[in-house]
Protein backbone atom coordinates (compact mmCIF):
# COMPACT_ATOMS: atom_id res chain seq x y z
CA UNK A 1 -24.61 153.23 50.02
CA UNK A 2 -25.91 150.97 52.71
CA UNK A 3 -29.50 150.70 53.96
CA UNK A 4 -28.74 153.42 57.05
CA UNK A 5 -26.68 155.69 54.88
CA UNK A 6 -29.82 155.60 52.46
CA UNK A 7 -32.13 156.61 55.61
CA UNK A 8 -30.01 158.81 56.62
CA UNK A 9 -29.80 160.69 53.36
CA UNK A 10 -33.69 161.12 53.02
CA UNK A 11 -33.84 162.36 56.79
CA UNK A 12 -31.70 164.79 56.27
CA UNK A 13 -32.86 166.26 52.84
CA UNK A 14 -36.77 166.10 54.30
CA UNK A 15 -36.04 167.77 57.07
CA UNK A 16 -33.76 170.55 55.23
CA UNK A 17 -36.45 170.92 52.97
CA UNK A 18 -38.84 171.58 55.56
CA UNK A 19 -36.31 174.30 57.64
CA UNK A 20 -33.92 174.83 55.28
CA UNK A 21 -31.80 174.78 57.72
CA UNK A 22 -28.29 172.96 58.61
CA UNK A 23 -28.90 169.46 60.23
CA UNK A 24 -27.50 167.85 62.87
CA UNK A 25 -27.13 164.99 64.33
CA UNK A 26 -28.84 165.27 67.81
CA UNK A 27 -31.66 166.93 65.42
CA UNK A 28 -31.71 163.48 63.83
CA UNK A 29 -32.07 161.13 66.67
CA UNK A 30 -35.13 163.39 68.42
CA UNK A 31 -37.03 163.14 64.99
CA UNK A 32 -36.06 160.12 63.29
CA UNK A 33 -35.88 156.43 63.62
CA UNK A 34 -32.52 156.06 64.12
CA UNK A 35 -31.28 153.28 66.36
CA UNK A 36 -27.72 153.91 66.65
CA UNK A 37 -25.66 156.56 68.72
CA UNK A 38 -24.94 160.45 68.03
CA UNK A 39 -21.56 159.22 67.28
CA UNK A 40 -22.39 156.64 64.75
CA UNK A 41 -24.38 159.23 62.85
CA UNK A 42 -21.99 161.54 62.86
CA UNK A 43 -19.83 158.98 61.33
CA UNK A 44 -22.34 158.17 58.93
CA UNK A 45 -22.67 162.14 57.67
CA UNK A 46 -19.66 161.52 57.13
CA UNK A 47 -18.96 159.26 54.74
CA UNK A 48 -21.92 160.61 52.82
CA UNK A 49 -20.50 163.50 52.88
CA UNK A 50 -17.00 162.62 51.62
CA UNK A 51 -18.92 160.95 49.06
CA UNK A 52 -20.21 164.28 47.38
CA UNK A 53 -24.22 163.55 48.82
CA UNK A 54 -23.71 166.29 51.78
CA UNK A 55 -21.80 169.02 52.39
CA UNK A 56 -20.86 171.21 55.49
CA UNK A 57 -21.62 174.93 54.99
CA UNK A 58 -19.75 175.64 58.71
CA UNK A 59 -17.20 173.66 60.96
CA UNK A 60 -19.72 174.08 63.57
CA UNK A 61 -22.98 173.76 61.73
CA UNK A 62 -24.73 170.43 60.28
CA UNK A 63 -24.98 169.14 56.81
CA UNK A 64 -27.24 170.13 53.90
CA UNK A 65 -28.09 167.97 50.60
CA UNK A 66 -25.87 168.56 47.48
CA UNK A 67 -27.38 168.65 44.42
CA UNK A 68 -25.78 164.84 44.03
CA UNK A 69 -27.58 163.98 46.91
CA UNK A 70 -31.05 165.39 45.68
CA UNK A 71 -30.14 163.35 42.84
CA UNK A 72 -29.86 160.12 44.70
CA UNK A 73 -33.07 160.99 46.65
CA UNK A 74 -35.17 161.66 43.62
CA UNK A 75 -33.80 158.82 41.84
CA UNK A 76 -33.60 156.30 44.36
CA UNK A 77 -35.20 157.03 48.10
CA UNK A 78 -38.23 159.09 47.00
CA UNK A 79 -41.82 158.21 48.11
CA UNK A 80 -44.73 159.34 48.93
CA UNK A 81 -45.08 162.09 51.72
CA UNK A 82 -47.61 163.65 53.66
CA UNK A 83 -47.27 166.84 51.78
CA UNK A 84 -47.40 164.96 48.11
CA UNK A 85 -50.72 163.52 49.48
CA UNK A 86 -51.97 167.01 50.38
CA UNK A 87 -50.53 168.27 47.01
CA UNK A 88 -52.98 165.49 45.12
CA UNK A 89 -55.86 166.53 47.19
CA UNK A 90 -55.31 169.89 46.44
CA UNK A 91 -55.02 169.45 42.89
CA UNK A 92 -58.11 167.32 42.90
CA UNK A 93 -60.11 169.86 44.30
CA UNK A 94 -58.40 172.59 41.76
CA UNK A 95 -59.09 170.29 39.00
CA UNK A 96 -63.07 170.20 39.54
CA UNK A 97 -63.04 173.65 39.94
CA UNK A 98 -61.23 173.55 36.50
CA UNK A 99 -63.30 171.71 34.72
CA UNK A 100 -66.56 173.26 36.19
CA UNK A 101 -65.24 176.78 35.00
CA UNK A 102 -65.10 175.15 31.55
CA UNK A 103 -67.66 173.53 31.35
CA UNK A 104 -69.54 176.71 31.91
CA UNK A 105 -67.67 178.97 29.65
CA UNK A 106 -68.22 175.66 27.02
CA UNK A 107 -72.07 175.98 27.70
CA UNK A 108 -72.06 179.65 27.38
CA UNK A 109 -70.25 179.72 23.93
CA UNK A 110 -72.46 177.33 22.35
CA UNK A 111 -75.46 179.49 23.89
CA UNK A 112 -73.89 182.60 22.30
CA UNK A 113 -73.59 180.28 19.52
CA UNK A 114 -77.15 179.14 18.69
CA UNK A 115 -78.35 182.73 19.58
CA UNK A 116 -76.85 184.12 16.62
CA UNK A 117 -78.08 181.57 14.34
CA UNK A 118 -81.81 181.92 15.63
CA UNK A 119 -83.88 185.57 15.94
CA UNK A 120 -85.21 184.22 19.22
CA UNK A 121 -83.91 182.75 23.24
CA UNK A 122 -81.30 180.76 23.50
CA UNK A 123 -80.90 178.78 26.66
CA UNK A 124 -78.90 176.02 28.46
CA UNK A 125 -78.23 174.58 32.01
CA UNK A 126 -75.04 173.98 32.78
CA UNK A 127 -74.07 171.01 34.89
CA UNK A 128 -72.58 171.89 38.46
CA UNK A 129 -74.55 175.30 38.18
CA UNK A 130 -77.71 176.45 39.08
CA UNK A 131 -79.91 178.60 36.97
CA UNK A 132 -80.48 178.68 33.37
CA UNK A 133 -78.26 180.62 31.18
CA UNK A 134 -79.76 182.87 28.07
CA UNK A 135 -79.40 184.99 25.36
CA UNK A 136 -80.64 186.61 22.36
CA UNK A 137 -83.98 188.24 24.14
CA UNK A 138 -83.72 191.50 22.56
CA UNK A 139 -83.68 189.74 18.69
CA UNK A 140 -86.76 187.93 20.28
CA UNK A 141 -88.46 191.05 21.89
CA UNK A 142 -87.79 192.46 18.51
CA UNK A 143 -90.61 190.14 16.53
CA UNK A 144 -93.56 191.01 15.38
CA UNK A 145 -95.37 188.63 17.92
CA UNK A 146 -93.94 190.53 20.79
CA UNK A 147 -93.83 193.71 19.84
CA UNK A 148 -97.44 193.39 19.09
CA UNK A 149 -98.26 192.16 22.49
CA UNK A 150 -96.39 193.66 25.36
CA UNK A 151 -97.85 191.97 27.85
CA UNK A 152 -96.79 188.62 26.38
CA UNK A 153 -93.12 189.70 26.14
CA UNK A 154 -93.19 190.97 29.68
CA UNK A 155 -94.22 187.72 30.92
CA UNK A 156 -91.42 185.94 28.84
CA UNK A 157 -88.84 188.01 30.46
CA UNK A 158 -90.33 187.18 33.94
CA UNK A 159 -90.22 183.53 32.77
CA UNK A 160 -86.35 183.78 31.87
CA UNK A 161 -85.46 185.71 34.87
CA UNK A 162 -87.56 183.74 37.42
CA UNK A 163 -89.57 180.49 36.48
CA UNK A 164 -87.21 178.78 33.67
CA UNK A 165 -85.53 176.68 35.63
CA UNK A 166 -88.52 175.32 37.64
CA UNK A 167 -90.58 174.67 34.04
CA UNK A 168 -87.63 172.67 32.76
CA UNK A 169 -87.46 170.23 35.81
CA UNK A 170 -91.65 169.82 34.96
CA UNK A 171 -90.77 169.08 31.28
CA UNK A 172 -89.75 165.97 29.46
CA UNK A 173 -86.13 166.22 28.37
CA UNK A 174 -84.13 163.76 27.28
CA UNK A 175 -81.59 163.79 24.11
CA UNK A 176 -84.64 164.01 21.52
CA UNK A 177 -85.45 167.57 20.64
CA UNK A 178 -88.88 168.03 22.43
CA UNK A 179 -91.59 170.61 21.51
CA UNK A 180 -93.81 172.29 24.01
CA UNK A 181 -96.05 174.19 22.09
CA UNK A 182 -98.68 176.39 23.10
CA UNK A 183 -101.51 175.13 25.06
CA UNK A 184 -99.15 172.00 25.92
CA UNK A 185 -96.70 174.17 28.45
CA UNK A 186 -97.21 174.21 32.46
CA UNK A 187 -96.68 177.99 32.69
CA UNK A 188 -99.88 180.34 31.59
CA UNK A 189 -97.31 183.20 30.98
CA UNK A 190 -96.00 181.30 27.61
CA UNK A 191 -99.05 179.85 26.31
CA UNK A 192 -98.56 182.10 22.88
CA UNK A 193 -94.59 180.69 22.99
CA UNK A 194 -92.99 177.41 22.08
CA UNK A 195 -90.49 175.79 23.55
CA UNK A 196 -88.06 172.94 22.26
CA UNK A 197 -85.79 171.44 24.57
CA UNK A 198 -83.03 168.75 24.64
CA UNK A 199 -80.27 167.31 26.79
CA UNK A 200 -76.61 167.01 26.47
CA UNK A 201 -73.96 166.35 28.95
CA UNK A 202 -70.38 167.70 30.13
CA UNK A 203 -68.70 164.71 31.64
CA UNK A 204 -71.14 162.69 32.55
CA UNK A 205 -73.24 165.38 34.20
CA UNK A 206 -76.42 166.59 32.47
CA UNK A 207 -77.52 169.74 30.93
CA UNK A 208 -80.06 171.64 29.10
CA UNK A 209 -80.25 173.23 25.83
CA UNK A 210 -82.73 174.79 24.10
CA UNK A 211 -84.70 177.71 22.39
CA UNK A 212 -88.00 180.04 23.50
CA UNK A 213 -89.52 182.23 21.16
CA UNK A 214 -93.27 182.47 19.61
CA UNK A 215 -95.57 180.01 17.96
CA UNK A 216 -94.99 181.25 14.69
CA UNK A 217 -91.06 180.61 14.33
CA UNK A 218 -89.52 178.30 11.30
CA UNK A 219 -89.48 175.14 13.65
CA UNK A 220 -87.74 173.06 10.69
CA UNK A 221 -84.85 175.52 11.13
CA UNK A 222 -85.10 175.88 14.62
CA UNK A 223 -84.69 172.01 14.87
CA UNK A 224 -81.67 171.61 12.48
CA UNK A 225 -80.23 174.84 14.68
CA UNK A 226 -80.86 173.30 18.07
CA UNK A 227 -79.68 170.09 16.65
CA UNK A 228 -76.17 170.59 15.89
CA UNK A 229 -75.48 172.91 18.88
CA UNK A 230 -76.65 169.99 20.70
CA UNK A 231 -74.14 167.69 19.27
CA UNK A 232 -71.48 169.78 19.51
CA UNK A 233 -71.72 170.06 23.24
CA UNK A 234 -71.87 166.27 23.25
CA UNK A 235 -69.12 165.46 20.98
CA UNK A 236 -66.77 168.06 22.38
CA UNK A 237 -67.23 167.31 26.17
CA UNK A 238 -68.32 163.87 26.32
């Protein structure tokens, strides 16, 4: 198969692809690059097609690839096209969206996670997504500490609902576990709660993990808890 043969071939299976329609050669000549006359690629079609790469469904109609002459085309004349190019972009953006929904479900487990270990809040940001993400406040609202002070757990849940998010970008966090106890935290509503926070990350981006609850909680537990949740997240989606 000679240079215009080869040309001629990938014409004709593009633009059959695109119509999938019979192709001519006048067709040809108004949309291709084709030098020659209407007779030579006529002549051309056919000698590809006596060599088993087209075929004519009609007398009167054009030619259309056979599966020999996809072969060829894959095999040998194939490059890259518009449409592949909008195929990668498209897949690009899919593939974020992907890996955004994952790494969300993958915060969200490991949340669920540490709340069962722990009678108190769970929480973590997840990179990509605003907000902070929590669980376990009815084991917390169930402690002595709150049930004892209603007040106090109503402004917790105000804190978790509405404030979290600002209070951890006014915090230290980094990928120690840090402990923001008391009379140490920026918001009045949790002065009678402790905090402990630390970071992970979900390719590349960085997150939030950590656990709310009252001043007395087993904080040597608490940090072994927080700890390995932690890790996970980093180990598993680094």
């Amino acid at each position: 198969m000679n240079d215009r043969q080869s040309k001629l071939l990938s014409a004709i299976i593009d633009q059959f692809i695109q119509t999938a329609l019979p192709v001519g050669s006048k067709r040809l000549l108004e949309s291709c690059d084709f030098c020659v006359s209407s007779a030579t690629i006529r002549s051309e079609m056919g000698v590809l097609e006596d060599e088993g790469f087209l075929e004519q469904p009609h007398i009167s109609a054009g030619r259309i690839p056979t599966a020999k002459g996809y072969r060829m085309f894959v095999k040998q004349f194939m490059e890259p096209s518009a449409a592949e190019k909008k195929v990668r972009l498209q897949f690009d953006g899919l593939r974020e969206q992907y890996f955004r929904r994952k790494d969300q479900e993958f915060a969200y487990e490991a949340v669920a996670l540490l709340s069962h270990m722990i009678p108190y809040v769970a929480f973590a940001t997840v990179p990509h997504k605003p907000g902070v993400y929590f669980m376990g406040l009815a084991n917390a609202l169930r402690q002595p500490d709150f049930q004892a002070n209603p007040l106090l757990a109503s402004a917790v849940i105000e804190v978790l609902e509405q404030r979290l998010t600002d209070l951890l970008g006014k915090v230290e966090v980094d990928d120690n576990i840090r402990y923001y106890i008391g009379e140490d935290h920026i918001l009045q509503q949790l002065q009678s709660c402790s905090m402990m926070v630390t970071e992970y990350q979900l390719r590349g981006r960085k997150g939030v993990v950590g656990i709310l609850g009252p001043l007395r909680m087993d904080y040597a537990y608490n940090t072994v808890a927080l700890e390995l949740v932690a890790d996970l997240l980093r180990s598993s989606h680094s």
